[in-house]
N, C-alpha and C. Protein backbone atom coordinates (compact mmCIF):
# COMPACT_ATOMS: atom_id res chain seq x y z
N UNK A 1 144.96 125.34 58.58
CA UNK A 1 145.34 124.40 57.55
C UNK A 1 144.53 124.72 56.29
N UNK A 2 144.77 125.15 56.09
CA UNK A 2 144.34 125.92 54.35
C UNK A 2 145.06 125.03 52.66
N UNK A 3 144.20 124.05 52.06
CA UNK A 3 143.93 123.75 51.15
C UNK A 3 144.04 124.66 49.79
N UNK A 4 145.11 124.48 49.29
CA UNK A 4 145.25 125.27 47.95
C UNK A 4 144.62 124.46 46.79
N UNK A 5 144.91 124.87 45.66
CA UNK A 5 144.01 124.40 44.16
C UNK A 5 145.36 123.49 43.98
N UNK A 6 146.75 123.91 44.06
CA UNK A 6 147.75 122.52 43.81
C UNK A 6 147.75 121.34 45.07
N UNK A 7 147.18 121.65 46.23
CA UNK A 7 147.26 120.28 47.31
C UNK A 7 146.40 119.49 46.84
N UNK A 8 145.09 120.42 46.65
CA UNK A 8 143.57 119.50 45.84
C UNK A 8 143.84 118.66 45.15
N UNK A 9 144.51 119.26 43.63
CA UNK A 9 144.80 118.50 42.43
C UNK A 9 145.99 117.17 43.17
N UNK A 10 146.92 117.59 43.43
CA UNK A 10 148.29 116.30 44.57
C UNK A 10 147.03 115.68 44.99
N UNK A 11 146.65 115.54 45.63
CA UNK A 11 145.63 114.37 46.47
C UNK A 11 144.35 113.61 45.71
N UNK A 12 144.26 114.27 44.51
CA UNK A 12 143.09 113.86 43.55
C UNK A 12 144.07 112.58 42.30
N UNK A 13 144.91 113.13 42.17
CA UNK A 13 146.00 112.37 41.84
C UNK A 13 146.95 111.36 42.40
N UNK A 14 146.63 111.81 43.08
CA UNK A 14 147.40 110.69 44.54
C UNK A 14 146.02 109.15 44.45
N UNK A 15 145.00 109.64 44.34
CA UNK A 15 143.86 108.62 44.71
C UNK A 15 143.80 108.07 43.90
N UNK A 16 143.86 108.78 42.51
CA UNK A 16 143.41 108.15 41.34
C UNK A 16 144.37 107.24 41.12
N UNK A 17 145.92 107.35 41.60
CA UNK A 17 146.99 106.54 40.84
C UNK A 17 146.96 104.92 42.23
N UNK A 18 146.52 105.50 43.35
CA UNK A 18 146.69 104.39 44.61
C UNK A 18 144.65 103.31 44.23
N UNK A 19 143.88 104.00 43.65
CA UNK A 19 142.98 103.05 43.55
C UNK A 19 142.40 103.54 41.83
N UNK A 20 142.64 103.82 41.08
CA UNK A 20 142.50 103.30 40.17
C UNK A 20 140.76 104.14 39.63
N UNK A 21 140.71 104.34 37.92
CA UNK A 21 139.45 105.05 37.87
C UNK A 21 138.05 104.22 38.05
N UNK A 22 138.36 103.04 37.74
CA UNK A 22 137.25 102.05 37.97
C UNK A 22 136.52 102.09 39.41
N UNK A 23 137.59 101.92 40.43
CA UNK A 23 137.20 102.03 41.96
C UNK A 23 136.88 103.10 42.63
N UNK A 24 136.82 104.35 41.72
CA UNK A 24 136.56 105.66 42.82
C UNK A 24 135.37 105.80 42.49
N UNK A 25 133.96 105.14 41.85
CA UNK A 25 132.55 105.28 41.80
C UNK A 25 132.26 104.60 43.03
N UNK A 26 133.16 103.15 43.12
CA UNK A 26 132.49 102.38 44.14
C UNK A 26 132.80 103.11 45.62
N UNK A 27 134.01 103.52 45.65
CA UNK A 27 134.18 104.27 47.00
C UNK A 27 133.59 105.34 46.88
N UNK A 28 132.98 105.76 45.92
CA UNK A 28 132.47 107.31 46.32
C UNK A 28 130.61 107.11 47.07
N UNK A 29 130.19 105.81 46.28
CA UNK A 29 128.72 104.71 46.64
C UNK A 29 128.80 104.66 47.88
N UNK A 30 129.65 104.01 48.39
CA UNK A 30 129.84 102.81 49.77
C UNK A 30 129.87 104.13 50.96
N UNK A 31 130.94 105.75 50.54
CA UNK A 31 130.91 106.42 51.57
C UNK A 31 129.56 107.28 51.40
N UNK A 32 128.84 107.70 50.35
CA UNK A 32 127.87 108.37 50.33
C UNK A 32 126.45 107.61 51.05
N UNK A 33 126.65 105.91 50.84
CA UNK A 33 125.84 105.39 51.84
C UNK A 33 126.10 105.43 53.29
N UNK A 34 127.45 105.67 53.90
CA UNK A 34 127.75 105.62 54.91
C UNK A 34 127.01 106.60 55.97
N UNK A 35 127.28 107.77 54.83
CA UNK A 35 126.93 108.85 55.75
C UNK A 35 125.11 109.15 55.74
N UNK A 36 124.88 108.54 54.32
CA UNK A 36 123.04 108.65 54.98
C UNK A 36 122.67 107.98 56.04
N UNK A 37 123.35 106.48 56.40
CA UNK A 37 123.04 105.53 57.78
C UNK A 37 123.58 106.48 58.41
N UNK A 38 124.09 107.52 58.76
CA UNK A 38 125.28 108.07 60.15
C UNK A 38 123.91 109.02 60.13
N UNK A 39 123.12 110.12 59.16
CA UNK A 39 122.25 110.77 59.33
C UNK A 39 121.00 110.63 59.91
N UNK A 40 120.26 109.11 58.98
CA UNK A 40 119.63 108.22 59.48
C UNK A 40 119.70 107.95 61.03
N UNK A 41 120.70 107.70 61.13
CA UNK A 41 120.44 107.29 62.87
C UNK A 41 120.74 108.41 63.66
N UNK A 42 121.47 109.52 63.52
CA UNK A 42 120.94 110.66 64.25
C UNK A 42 119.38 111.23 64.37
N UNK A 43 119.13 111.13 63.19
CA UNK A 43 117.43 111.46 63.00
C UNK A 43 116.61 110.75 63.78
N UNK A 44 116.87 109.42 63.63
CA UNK A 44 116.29 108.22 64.69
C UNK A 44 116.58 108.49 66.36
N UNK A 45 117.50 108.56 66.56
CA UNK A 45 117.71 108.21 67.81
C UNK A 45 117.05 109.72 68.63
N UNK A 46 117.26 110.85 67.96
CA UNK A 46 116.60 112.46 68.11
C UNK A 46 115.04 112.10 68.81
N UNK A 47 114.64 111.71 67.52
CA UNK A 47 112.99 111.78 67.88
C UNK A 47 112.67 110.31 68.45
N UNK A 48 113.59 109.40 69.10
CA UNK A 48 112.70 108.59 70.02
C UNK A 48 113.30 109.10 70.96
N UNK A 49 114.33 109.88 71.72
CA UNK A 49 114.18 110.70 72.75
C UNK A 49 113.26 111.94 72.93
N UNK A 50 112.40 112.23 72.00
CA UNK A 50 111.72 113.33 72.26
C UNK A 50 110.25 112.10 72.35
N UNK A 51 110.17 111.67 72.22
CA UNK A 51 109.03 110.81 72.52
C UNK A 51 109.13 110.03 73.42
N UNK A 52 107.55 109.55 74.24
CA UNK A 52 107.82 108.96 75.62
C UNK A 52 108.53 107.71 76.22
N UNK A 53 109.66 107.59 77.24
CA UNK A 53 109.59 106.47 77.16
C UNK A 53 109.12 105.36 77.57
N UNK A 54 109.70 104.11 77.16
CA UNK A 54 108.78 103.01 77.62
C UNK A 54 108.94 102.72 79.18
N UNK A 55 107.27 102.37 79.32
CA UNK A 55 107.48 102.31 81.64
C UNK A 55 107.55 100.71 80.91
N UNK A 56 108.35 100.62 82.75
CA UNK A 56 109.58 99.31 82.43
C UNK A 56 108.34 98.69 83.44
C-alpha cells in the first residue's frame, strides 16, 4: 500500500474540509499527548518489571 504525493494532498484536504483549520492544532495536541502517555507507560511498566518484585 504505497502512498503517493496526490493521496497525501486528497486526505490533507479531506481533513481540513471535514474538521476545519481552527481544529487541526487541537487534534494534532490531544494525539501528540496521547502518544507520550502510550510511551510513558511502556517506559513504566519496562523498568518495574526489571526491578524486584513485591513479596506478597
Amino acid at each position: 500500500m504505497g502512498l503517493g504525493a496526490p493521496e497525501i494532498i486528497l486526505i490533507i484536504i479531506a481533513i481540513l474540509i471535514l474538521f476545519g483549520g481552527k481544529k487541526i492544532p487541537e487534534l494534532m495536541k490531544g494525539l501528540g499527548k496521547g502518544v507520550k502517555e502510550f510511551k510513558d507507560a511502556q517506559n513504566g511498566e519496562n523498568s518495574t518489571t526489571s526491578e524486584e518484585k513485591p513479596k506478597l
